[in-house]
Protein backbone atom coordinates (compact mmCIF):
# COMPACT_ATOMS: atom_id res chain seq x y z
CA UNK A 1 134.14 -75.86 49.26
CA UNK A 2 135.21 -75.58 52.53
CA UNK A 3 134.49 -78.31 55.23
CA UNK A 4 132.12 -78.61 58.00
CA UNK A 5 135.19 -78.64 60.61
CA UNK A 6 136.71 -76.14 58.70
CA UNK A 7 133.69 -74.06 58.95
CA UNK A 8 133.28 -74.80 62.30
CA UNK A 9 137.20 -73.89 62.83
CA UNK A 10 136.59 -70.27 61.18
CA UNK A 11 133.46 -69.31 63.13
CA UNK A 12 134.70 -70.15 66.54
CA UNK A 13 137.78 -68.08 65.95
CA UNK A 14 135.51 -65.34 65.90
CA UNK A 15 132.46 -64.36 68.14
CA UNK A 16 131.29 -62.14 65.47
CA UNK A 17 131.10 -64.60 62.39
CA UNK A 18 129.61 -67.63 64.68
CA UNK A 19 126.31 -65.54 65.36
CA UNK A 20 126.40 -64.72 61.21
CA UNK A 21 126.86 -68.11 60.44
CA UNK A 22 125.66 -70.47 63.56
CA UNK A 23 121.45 -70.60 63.55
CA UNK A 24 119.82 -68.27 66.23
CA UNK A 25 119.33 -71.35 68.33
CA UNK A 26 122.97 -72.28 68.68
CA UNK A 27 123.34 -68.35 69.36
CA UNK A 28 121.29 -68.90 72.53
CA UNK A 29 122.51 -71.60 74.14
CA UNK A 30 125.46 -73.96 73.91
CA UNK A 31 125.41 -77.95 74.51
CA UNK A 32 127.51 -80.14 75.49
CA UNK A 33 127.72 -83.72 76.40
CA UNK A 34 130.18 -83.91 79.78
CA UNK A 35 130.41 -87.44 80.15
CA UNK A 36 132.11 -89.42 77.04
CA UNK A 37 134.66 -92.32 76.82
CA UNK A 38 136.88 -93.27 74.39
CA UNK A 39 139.53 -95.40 73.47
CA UNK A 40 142.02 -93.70 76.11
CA UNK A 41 139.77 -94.99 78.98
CA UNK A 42 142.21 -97.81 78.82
CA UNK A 43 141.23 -101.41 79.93
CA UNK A 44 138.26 -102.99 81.15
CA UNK A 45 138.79 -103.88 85.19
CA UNK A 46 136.39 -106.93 85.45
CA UNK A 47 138.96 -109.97 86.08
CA UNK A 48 140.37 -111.58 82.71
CA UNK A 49 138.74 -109.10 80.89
CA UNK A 50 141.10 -106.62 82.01
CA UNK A 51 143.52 -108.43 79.87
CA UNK A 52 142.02 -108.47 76.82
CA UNK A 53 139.01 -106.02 76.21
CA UNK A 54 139.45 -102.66 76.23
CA UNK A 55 137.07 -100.07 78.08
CA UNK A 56 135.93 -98.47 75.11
CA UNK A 57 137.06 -98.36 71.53
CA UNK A 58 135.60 -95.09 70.24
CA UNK A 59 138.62 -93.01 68.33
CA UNK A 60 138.59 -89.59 69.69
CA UNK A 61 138.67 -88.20 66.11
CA UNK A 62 135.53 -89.79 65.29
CA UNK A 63 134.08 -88.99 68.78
CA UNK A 64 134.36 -85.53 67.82
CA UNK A 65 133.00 -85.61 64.67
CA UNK A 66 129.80 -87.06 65.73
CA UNK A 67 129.13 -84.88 68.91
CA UNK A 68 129.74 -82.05 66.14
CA UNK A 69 127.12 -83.89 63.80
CA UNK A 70 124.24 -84.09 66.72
CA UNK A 71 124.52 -80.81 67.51
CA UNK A 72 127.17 -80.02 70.57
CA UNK A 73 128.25 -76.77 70.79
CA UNK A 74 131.85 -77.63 72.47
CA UNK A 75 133.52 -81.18 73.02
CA UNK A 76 134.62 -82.83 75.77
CA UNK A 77 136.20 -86.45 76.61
CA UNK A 78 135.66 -87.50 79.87
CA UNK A 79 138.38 -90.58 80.00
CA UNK A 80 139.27 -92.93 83.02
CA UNK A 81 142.00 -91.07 85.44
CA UNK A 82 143.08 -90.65 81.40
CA UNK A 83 144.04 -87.38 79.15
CA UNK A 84 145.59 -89.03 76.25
CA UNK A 85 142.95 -87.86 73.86
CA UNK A 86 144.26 -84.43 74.07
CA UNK A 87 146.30 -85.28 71.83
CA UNK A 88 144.31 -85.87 68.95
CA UNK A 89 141.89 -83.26 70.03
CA UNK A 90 143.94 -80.15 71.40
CA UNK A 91 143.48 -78.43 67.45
CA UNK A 92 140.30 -78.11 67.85
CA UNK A 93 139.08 -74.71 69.31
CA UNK A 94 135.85 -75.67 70.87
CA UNK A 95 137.51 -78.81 72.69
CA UNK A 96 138.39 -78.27 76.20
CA UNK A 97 139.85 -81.21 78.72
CA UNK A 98 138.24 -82.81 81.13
CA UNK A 99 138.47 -86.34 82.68
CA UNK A 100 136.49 -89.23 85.07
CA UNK A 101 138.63 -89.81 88.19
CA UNK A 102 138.59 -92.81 90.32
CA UNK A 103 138.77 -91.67 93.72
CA UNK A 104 139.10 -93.65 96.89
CA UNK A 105 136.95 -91.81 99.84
CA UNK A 106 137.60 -92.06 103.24
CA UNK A 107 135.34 -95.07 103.81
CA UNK A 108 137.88 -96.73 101.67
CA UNK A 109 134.75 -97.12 98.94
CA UNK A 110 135.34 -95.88 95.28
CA UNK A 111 133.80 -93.08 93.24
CA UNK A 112 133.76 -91.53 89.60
CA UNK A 113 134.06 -88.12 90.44
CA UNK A 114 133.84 -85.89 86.70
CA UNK A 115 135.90 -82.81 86.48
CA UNK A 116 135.66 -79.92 84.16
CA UNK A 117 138.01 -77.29 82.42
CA UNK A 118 141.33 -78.69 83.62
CA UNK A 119 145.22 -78.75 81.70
CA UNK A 120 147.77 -80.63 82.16
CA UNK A 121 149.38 -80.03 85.20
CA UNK A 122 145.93 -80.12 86.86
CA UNK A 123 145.79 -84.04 85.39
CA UNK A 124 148.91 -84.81 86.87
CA UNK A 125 148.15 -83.57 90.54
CA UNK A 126 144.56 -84.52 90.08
CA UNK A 127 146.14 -88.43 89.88
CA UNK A 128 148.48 -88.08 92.44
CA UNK A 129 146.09 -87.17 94.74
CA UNK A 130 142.99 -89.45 93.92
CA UNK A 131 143.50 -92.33 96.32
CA UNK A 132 143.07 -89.49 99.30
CA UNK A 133 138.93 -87.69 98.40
CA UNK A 134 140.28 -85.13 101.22
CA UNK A 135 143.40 -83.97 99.57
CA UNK A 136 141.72 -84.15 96.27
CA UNK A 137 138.89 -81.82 97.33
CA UNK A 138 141.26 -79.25 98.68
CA UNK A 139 142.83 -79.02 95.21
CA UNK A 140 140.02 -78.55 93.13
CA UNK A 141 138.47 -76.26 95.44
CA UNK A 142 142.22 -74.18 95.20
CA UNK A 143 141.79 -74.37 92.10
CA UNK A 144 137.86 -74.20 91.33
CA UNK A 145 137.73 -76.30 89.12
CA UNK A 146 134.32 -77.46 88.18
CA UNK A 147 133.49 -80.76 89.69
CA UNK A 148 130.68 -83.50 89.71
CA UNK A 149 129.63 -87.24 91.29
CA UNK A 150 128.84 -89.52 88.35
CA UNK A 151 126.60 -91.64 88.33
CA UNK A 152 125.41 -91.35 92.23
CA UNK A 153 122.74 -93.74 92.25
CA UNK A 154 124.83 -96.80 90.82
CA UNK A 155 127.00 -99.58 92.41
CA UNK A 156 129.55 -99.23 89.31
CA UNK A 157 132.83 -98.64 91.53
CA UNK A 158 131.14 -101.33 94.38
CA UNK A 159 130.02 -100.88 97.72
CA UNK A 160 128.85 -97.31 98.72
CA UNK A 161 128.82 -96.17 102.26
CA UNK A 162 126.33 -93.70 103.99
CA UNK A 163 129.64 -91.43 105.38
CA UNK A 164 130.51 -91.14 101.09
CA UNK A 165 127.10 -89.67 101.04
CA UNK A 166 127.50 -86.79 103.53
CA UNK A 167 130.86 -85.61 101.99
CA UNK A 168 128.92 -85.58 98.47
CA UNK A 169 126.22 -83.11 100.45
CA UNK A 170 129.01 -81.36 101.98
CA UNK A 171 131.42 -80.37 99.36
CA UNK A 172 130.46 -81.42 96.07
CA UNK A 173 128.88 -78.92 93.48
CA UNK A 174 127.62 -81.05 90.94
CA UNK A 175 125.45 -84.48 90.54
CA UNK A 176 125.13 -86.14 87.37
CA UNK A 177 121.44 -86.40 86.99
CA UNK A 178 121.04 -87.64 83.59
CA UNK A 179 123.54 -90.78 82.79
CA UNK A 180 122.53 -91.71 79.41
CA UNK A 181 123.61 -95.27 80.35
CA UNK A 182 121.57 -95.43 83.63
CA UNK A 183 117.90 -96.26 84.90
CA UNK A 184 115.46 -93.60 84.93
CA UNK A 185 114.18 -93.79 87.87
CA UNK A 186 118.12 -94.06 89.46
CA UNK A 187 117.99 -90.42 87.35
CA UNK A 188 115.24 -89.32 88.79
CA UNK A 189 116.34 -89.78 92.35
CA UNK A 190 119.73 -88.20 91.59
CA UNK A 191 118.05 -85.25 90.44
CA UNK A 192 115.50 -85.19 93.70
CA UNK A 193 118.38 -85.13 95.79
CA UNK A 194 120.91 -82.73 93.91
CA UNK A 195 117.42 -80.53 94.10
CA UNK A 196 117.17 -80.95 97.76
CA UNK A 197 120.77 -80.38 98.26
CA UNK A 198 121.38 -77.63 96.48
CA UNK A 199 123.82 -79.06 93.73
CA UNK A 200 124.00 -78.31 90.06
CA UNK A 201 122.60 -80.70 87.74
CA UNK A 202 124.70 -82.37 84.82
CA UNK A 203 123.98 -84.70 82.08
CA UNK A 204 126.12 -87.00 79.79
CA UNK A 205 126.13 -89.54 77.81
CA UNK A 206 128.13 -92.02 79.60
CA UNK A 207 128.72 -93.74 76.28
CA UNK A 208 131.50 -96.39 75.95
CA UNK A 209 130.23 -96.94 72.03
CA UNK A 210 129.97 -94.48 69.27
CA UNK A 211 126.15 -95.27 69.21
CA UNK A 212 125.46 -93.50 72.56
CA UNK A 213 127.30 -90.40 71.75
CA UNK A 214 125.48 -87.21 72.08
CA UNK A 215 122.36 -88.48 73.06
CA UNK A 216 122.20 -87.04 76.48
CA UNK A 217 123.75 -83.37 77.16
CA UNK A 218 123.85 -80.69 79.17
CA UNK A 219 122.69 -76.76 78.01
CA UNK A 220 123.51 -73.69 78.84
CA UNK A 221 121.96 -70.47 77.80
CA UNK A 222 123.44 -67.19 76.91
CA UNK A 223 127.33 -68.66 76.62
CA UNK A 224 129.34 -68.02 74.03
CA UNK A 225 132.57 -69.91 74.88
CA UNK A 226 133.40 -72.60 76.83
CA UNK A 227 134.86 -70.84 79.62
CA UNK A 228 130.99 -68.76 79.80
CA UNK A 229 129.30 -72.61 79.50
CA UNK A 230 131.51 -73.79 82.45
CA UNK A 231 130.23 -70.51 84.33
CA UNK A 232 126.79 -71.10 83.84
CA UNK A 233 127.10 -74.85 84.98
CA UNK A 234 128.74 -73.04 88.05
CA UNK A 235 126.06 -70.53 88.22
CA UNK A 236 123.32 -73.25 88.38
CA UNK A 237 121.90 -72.69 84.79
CA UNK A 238 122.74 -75.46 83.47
CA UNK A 239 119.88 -77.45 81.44
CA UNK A 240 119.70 -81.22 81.26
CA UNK A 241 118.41 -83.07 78.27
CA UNK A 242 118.51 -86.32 76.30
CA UNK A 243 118.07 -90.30 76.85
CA UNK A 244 118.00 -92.56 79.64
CA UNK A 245 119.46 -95.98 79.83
CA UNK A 246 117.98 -99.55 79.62
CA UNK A 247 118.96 -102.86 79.87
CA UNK A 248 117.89 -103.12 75.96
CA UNK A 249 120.83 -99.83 75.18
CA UNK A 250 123.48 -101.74 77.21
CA UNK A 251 123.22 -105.52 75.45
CA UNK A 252 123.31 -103.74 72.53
CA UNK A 253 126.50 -101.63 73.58
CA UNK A 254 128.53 -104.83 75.34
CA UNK A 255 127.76 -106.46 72.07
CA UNK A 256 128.97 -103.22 70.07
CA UNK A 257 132.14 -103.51 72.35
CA UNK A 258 132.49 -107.50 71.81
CA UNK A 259 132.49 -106.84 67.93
CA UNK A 260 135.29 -103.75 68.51
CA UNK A 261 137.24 -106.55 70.51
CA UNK A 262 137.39 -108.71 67.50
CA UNK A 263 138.30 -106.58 65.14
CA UNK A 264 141.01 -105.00 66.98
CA UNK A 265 142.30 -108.69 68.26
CA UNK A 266 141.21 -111.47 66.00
CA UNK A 267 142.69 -114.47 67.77
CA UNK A 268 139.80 -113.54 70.53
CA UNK A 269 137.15 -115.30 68.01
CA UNK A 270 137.24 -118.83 69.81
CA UNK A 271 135.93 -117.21 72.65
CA UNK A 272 133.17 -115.38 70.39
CA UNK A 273 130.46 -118.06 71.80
CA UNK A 274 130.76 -116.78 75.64
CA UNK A 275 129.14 -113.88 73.84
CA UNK A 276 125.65 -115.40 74.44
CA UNK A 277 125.84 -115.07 77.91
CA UNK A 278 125.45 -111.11 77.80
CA UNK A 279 121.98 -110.75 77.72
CA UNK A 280 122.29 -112.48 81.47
CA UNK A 281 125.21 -110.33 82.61
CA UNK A 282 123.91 -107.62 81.56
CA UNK A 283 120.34 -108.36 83.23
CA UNK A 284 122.55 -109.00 86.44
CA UNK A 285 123.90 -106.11 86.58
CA UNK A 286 120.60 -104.06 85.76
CA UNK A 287 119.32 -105.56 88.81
CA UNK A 288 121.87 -105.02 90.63
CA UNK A 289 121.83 -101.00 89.45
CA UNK A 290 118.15 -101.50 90.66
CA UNK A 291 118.66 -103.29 93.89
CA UNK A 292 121.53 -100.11 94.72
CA UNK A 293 119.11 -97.64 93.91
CA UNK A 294 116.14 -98.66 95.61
CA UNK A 295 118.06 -99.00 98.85
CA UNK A 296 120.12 -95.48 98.82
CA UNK A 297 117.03 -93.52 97.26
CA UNK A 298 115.15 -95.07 100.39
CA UNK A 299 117.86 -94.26 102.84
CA UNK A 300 118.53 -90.92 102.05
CA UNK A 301 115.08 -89.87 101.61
CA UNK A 302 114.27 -88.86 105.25
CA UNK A 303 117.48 -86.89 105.39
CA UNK A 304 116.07 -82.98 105.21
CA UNK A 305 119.75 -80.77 105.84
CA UNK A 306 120.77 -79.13 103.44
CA UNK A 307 125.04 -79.13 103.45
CA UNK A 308 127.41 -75.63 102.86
CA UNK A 309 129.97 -75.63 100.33
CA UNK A 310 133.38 -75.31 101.00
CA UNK A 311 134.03 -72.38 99.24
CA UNK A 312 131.03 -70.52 100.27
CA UNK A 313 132.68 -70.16 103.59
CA UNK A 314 134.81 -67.23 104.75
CA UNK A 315 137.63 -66.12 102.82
CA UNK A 316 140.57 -66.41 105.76
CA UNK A 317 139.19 -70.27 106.31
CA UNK A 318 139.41 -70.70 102.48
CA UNK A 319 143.15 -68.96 102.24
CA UNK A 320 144.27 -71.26 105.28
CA UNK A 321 142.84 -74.46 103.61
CA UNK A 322 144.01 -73.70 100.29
CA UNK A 323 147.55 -73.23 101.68
């Protein structure tokens, strides 16, 4: 008998034999989770830490598998500034590459800006130009490639200024609106203001720990390959769906991470007793999340214009940027 990855393997090869085999459900609408880390994310960047404990420690392999098991339709690994995974995952015909970028912006603040659909060569120039938002932007929009801010309503990369804001508004496509690791309510504003903006919604897990995986996603209806799912996030059909954070799913996933950090370096277990200080950095930090969202939600609440994207304006200013 022939595997469930083999299966899946044989039908994908084939539009024809995926609607024979694939339920009428999967026939409508594909899923995918567009925000997932795994052990190519590299190390974590909190002092000492970054020396020892590893961002995440989910295998790719086994990443896939269990996206496959909860139902996505097509697999993505969304790594820190990181494409290693490819790798592992490249034989796989309804894997495509994507990655999380760090990206300075001209306030000199940081942001996780997701991108979508890329290769190889796009990775390369992608981090060559990721200390300069400006320069960055012009690429992807040469390129149009699919692009989203991650988690907007967090203080993950530090201090956000109001400036980082109104490039967002201006010539970003996408807001993650669903971050299966964050806040509702930070959700919830994310998806007011990609609403009131204009931008297309996403959704991802955000998961750092095999546990997390899958449970928040984004659909798309009537898409039959990835390159018609990408389209349809483009288009604006894009569906969100799946879990929120809370401070309960985190503990449990810094603790999931501690345990990975043992295994994978046993002379850490001396230290094993600073482990019963999570619970309190990881209530810091919700408040903190809380704190950052209650005061950007607030701020950029009154705001009422509504920004044009960069590529919707005429095609001579688009060749001349581009070039």
């Amino acid at each position: 008998m022939c595997s469930m990855s083999s299966m899946g393997t044989f039908t994908q090869n084939s539009r024809l034999l995926h609607r024979l085999f694939i339920s009428p459900a999967q026939n409508e609408t594909m899923r995918c989770d567009l925000h997932v880390h795994s052990v190519a994310s590299g190390m974590f960047d909190a002092p000492v830490l970054n020396r020892v404990c590893r961002e995440s420690y989910n295998d790719p392999t086994e990443v896939y598998e269990r996206l496959k098991r909860l139902g996505m339709s097509i697999v993505t690994i969304t790594d820190h500034d990181s494409i290693d995974a490819v790798e592992v995952l490249r034989r796989y015909p309804d894997f495509f590459l994507s990655e999380e970028v760090t990206v300075k912006m001209p306030s000199g603040t940081l942001m996780h800006l997701g991108v979508y659909g890329i290769n190889e060569r796009d990775h390369a120039e992608i981090q060559r130009r990721r200390n300069d938002f400006i320069a960055l932007l012009m690429y992807l929009t040469e390129r149009k490639v699919f692009f989203s801010v991650n988690h907007v309503f967090s203080g993950l990369t530090g201090s956000r200024d109001e400036e980082d804001f109104r490039w967002f508004a201006s010539y970003v496509p996408a807001f993650e609106v669903r971050n299966g690791q964050m806040w509702a309510q930070a959700n919830e504003s994310a998806e007011k203001l990609a609403k009131r903006l204009g931008k297309v919604g996403i959704a991802g897990s955000d998961s750092h720990t095999i546990a997390g995986v899958g449970r928040t996603y984004t659909e798309v209806a009537e898409a039959r390959t990835r390159e018609e799912f990408l389209a349809g996030l483009r288009a604006g059909r894009g569906v969100i769906g799946g879990t929120h954070g809370s401070y309960a799913k985190l503990t449990a996933d810094v603790y999931r991470i501690v345990l990975a950090l043992l295994r994978d370096q046993p002379w850490t277990l001396p230290l094993m007793p600073l482990a019963a200080f999570v619970p309190a950095f990881t209530a810091a930090h919700w408040l903190n999340e809380i704190r950052f969202c209650h005061k950007w939600s607030a701020r950029l609440g009154s705001e009422e214009s509504q920004a044009r994207l960069l590529w919707q304006l005429d095609a001579g200013l688009e060749s001349n940027l581009a070039s």
